[in-house]
C-alpha atoms as a PDB file:
ATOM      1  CA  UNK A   1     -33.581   3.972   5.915  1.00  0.00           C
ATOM      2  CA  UNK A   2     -33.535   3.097   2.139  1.00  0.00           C
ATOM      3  CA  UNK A   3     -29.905   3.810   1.886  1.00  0.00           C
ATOM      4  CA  UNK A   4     -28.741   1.484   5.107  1.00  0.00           C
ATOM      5  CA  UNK A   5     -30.525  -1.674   3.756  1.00  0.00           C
ATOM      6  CA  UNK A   6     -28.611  -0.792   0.364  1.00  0.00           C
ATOM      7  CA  UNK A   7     -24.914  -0.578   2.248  1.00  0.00           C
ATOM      8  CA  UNK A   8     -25.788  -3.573   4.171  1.00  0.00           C
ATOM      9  CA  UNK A   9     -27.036  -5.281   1.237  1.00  0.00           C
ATOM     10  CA  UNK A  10     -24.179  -4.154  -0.832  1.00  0.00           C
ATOM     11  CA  UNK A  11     -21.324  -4.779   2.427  1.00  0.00           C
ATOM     12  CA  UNK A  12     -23.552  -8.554   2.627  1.00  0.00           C
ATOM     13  CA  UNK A  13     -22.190  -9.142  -1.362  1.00  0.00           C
ATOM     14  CA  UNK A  14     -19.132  -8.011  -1.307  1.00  0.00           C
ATOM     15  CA  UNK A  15     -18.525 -10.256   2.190  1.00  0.00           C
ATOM     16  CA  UNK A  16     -20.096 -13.115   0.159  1.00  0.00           C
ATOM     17  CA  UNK A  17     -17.292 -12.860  -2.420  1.00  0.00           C
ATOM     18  CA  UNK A  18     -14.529 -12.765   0.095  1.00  0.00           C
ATOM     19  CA  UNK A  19     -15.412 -16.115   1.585  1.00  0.00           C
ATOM     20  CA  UNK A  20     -14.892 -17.966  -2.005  1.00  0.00           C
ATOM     21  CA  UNK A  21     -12.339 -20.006  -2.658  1.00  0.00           C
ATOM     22  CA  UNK A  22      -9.215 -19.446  -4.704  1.00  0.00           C
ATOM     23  CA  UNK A  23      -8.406 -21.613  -7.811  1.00  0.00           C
ATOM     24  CA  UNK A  24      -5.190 -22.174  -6.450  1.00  0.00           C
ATOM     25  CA  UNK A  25      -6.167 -22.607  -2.687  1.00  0.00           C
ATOM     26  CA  UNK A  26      -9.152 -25.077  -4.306  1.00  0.00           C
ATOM     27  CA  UNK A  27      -6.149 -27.096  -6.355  1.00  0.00           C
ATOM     28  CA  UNK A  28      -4.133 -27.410  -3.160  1.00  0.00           C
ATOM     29  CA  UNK A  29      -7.218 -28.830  -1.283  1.00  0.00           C
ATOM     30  CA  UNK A  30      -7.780 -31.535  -4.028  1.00  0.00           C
ATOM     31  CA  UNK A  31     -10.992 -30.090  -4.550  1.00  0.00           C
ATOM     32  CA  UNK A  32     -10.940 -29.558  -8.232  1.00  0.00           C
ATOM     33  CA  UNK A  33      -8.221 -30.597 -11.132  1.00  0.00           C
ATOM     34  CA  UNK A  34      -7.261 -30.468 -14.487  1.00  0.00           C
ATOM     35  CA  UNK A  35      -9.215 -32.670 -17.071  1.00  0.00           C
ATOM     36  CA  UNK A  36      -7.853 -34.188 -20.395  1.00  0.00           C
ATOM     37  CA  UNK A  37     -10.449 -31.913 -22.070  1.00  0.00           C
ATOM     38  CA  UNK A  38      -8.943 -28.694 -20.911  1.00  0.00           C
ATOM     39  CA  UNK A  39     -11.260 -27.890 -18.557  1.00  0.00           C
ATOM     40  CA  UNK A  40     -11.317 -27.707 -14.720  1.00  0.00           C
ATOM     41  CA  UNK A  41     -13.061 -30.947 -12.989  1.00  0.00           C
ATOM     42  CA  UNK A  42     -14.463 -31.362  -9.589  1.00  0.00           C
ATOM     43  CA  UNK A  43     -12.459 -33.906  -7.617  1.00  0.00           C
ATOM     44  CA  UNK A  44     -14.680 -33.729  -4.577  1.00  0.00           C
ATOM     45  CA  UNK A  45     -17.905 -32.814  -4.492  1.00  0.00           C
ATOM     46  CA  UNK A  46     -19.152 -29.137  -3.236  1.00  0.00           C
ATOM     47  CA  UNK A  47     -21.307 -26.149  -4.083  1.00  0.00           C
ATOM     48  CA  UNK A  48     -18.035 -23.743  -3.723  1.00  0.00           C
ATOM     49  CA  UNK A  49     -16.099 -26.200  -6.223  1.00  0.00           C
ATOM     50  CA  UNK A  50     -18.622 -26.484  -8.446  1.00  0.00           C
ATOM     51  CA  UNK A  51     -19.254 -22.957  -8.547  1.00  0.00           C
ATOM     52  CA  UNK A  52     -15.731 -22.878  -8.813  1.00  0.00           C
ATOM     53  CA  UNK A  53     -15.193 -24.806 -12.071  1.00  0.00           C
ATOM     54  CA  UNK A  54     -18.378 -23.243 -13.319  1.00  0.00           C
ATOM     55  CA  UNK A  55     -16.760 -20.132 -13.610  1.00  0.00           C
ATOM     56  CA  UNK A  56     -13.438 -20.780 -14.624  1.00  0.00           C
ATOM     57  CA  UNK A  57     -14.164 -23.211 -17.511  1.00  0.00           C
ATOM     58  CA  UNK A  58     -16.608 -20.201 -18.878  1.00  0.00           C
ATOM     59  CA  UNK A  59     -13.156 -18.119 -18.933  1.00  0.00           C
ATOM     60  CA  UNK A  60     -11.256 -20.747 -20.736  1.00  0.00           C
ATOM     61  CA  UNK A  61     -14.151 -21.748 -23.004  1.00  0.00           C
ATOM     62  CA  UNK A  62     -14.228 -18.046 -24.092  1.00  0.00           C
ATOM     63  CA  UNK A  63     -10.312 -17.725 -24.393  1.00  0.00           C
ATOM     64  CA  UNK A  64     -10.033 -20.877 -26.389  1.00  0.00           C
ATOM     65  CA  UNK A  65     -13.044 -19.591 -28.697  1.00  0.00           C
ATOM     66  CA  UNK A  66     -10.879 -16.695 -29.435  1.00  0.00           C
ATOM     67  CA  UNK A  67      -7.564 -18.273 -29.944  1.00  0.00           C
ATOM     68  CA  UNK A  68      -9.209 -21.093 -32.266  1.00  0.00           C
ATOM     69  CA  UNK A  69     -10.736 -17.894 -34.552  1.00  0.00           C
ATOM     70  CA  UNK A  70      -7.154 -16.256 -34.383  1.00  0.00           C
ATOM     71  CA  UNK A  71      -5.775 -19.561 -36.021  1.00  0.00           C
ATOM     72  CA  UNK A  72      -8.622 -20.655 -37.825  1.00  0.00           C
ATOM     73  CA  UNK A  73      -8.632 -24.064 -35.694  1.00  0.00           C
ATOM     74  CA  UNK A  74     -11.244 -26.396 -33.697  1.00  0.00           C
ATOM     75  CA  UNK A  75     -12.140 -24.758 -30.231  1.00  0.00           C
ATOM     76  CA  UNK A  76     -11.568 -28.659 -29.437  1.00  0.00           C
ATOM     77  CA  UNK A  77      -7.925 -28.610 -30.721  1.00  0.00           C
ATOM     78  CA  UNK A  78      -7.291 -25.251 -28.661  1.00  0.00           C
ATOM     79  CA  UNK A  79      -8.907 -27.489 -25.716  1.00  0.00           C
ATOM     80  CA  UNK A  80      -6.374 -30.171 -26.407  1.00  0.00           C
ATOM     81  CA  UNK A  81      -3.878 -28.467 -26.729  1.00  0.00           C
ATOM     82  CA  UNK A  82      -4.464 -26.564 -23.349  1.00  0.00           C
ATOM     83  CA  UNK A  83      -5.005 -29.663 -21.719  1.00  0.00           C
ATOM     84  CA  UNK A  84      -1.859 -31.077 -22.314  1.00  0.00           C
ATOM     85  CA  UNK A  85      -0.124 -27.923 -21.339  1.00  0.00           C
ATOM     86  CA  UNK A  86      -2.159 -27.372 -18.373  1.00  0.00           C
ATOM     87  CA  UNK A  87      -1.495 -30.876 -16.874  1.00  0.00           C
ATOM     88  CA  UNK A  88       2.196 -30.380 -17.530  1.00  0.00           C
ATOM     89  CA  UNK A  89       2.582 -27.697 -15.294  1.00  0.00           C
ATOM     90  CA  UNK A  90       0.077 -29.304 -12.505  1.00  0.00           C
ATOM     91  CA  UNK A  91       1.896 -28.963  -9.127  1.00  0.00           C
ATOM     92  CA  UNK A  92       2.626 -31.668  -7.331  1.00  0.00           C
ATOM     93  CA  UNK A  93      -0.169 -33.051  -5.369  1.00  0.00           C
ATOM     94  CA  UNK A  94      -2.467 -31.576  -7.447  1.00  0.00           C
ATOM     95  CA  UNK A  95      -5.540 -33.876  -8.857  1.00  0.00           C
ATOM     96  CA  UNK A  96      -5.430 -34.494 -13.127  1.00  0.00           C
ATOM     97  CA  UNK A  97      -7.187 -36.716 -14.778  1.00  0.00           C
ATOM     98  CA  UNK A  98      -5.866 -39.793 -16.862  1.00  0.00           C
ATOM     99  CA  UNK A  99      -7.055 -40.876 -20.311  1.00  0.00           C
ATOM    100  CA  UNK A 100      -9.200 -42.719 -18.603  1.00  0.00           C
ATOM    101  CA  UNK A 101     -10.995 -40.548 -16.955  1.00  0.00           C
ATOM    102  CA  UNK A 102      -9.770 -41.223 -13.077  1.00  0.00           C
ATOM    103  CA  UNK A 103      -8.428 -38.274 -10.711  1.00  0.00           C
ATOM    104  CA  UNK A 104      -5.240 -38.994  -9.655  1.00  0.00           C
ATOM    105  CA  UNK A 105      -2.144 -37.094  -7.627  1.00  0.00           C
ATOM    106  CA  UNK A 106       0.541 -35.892 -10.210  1.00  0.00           C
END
């Protein structure tokens, strides 16, 4: 009995997982974007963009970390730097955000 709550515990998770959204498929849907900070935004409001972002700017926050010991630079400037680079190759129809701080369609 223990073992078939653990499969259908463990088959519940792994279904959980499959249901979350794509960075890409999340870009496409306007739900999220690329900041001037170098970090993913949420464009619209939602637990699964959110969630999202949450994750993804902890992967670039610990890739820039690395770079800016590599170099012996400011996480910030890797940030930067990433930021420009990243809203360069936005797609088109994808949210970034201006100087100013407003989403907008590139």
């Amino acid at each position: 009995m223990k073992s078939k709550i653990l499969v259908l515990m463990a088959g519940l998770l792994l279904s959980l997982n499959a249901f979350a959204i794509s960075l890409q498929d999340a870009k496409a849907q306007g739900l999220v974007g690329e900041q001037t900070n170098g970090y993913l935004g949420v464009v619209v409001n939602s637990g699964e963009a959110s969630a999202l972002a949450k994750s993804v700017n902890a992967k670039r926050k610990a890739h820039y970390e690395k770079i800016a010991r590599k170099n012996q630079i400011s996480v910030n400037d890797v940030a930067k730097l990433a930021a420009e680079k990243a809203i360069a190759a936005a797609a088109k129809g994808h949210y970034i955000q201006t100087p100013q701080g407003k989403w907008v369609k590139k």
